[in-house]
C-alpha atoms as a PDB file:
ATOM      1  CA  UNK A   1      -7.792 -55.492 -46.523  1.00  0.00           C
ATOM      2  CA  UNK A   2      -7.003 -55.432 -43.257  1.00  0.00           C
ATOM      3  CA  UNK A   3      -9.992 -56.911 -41.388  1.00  0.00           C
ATOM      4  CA  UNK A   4      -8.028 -60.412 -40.158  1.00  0.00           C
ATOM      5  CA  UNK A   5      -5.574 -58.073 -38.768  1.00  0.00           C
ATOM      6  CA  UNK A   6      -7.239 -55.785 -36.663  1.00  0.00           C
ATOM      7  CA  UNK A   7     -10.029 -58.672 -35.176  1.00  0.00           C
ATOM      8  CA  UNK A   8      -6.951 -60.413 -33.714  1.00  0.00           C
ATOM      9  CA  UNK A   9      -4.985 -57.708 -32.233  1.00  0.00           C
ATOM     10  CA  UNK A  10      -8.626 -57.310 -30.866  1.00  0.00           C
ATOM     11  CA  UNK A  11      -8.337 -61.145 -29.625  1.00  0.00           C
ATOM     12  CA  UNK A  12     -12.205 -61.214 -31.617  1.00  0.00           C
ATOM     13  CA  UNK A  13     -12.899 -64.475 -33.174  1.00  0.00           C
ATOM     14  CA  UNK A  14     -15.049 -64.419 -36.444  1.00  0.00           C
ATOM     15  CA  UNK A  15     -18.590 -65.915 -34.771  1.00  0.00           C
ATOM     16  CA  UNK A  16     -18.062 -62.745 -32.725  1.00  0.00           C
ATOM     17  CA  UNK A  17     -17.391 -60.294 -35.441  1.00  0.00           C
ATOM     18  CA  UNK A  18     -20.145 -62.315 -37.411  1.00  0.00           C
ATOM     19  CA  UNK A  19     -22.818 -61.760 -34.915  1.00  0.00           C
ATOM     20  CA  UNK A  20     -21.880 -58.012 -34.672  1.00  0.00           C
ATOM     21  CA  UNK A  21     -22.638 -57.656 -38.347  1.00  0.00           C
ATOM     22  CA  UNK A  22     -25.634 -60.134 -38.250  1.00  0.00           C
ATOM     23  CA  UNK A  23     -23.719 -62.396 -40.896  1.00  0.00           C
ATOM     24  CA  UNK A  24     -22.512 -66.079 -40.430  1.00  0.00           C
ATOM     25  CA  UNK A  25     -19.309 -67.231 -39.615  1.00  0.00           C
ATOM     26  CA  UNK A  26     -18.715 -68.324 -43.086  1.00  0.00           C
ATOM     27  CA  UNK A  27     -19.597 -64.891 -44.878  1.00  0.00           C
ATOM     28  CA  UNK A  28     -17.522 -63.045 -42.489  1.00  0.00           C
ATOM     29  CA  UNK A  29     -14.445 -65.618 -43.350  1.00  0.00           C
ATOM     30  CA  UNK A  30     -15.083 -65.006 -47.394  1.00  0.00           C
ATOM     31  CA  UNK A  31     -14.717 -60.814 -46.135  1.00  0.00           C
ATOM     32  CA  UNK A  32     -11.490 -61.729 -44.964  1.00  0.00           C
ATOM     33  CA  UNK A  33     -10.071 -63.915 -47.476  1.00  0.00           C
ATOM     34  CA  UNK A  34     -11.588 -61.288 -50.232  1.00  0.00           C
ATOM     35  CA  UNK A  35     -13.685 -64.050 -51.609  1.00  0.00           C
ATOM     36  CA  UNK A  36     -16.997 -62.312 -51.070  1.00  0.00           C
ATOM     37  CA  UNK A  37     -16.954 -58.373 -50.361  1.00  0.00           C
ATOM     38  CA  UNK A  38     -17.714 -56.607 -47.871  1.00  0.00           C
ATOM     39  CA  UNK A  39     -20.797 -54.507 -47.765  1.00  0.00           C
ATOM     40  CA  UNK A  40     -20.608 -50.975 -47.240  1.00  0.00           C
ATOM     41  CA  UNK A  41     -22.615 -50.409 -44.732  1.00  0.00           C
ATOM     42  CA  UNK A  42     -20.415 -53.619 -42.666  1.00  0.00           C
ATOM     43  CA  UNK A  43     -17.025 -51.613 -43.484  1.00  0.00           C
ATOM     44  CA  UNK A  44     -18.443 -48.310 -41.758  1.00  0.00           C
ATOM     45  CA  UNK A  45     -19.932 -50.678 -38.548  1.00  0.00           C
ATOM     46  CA  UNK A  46     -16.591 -52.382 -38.164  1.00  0.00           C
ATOM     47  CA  UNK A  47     -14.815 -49.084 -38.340  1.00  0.00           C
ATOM     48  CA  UNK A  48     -16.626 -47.032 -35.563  1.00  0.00           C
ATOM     49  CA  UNK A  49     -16.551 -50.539 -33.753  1.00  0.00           C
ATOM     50  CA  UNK A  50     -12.250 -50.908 -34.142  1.00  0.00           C
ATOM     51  CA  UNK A  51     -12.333 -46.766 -33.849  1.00  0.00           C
ATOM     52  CA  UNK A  52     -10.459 -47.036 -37.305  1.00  0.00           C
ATOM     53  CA  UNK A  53     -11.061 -45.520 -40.429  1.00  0.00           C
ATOM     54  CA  UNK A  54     -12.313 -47.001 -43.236  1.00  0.00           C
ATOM     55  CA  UNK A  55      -9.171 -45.619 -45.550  1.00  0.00           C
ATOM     56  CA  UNK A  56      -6.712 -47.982 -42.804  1.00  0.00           C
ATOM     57  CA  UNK A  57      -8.795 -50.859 -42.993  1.00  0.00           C
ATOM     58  CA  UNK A  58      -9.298 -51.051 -46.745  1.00  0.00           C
ATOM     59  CA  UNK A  59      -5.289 -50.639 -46.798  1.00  0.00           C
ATOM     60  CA  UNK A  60      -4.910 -46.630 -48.364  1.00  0.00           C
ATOM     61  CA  UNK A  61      -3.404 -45.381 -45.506  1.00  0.00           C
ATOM     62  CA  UNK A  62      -0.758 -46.456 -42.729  1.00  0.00           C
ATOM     63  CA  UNK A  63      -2.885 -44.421 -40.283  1.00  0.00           C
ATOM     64  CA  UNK A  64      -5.477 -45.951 -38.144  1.00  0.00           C
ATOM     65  CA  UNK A  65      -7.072 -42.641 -36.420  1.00  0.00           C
ATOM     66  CA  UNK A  66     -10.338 -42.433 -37.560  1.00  0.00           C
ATOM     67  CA  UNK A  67     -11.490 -39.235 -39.133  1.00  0.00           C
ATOM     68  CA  UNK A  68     -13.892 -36.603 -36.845  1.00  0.00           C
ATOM     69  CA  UNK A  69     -17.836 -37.950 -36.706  1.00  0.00           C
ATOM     70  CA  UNK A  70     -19.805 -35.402 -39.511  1.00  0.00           C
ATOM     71  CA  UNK A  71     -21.883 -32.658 -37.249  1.00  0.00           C
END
């Protein structure tokens, strides 16, 4: 995944990224290093947050544009 990327080429540290997703600092590390997974429901919050889509972050595509918001 590519969620250590994108926080720091958003200069975000992980308390901040944490506190977004109502986690602790330590969870949100273990998303990172793939030693816990990441909840649904986080993945779709941190996309709309880094305007990304969830298919980028998770590594599938080389694109970052998110897709249009569902009517």
């Amino acid at each position: 995944m590519r969620l250590k990327d994108i926080r720091e080429d958003r200069d975000l540290s992980q308390k901040t990224v944490a506190d977004l997703l109502n986690v602790r600092q330590n969870t949100y590390s273990q998303y990172e290093s793939g030693k816990r997974q990441i909840p649904i429901e986080s993945l779709i919050k941190l996309a709309a947050v880094y305007q990304v889509s969830v298919d980028y972050m998770l590594e599938l595509t080389d694109t970052p544009t998110p897709y249009p918001r569902k009517k």
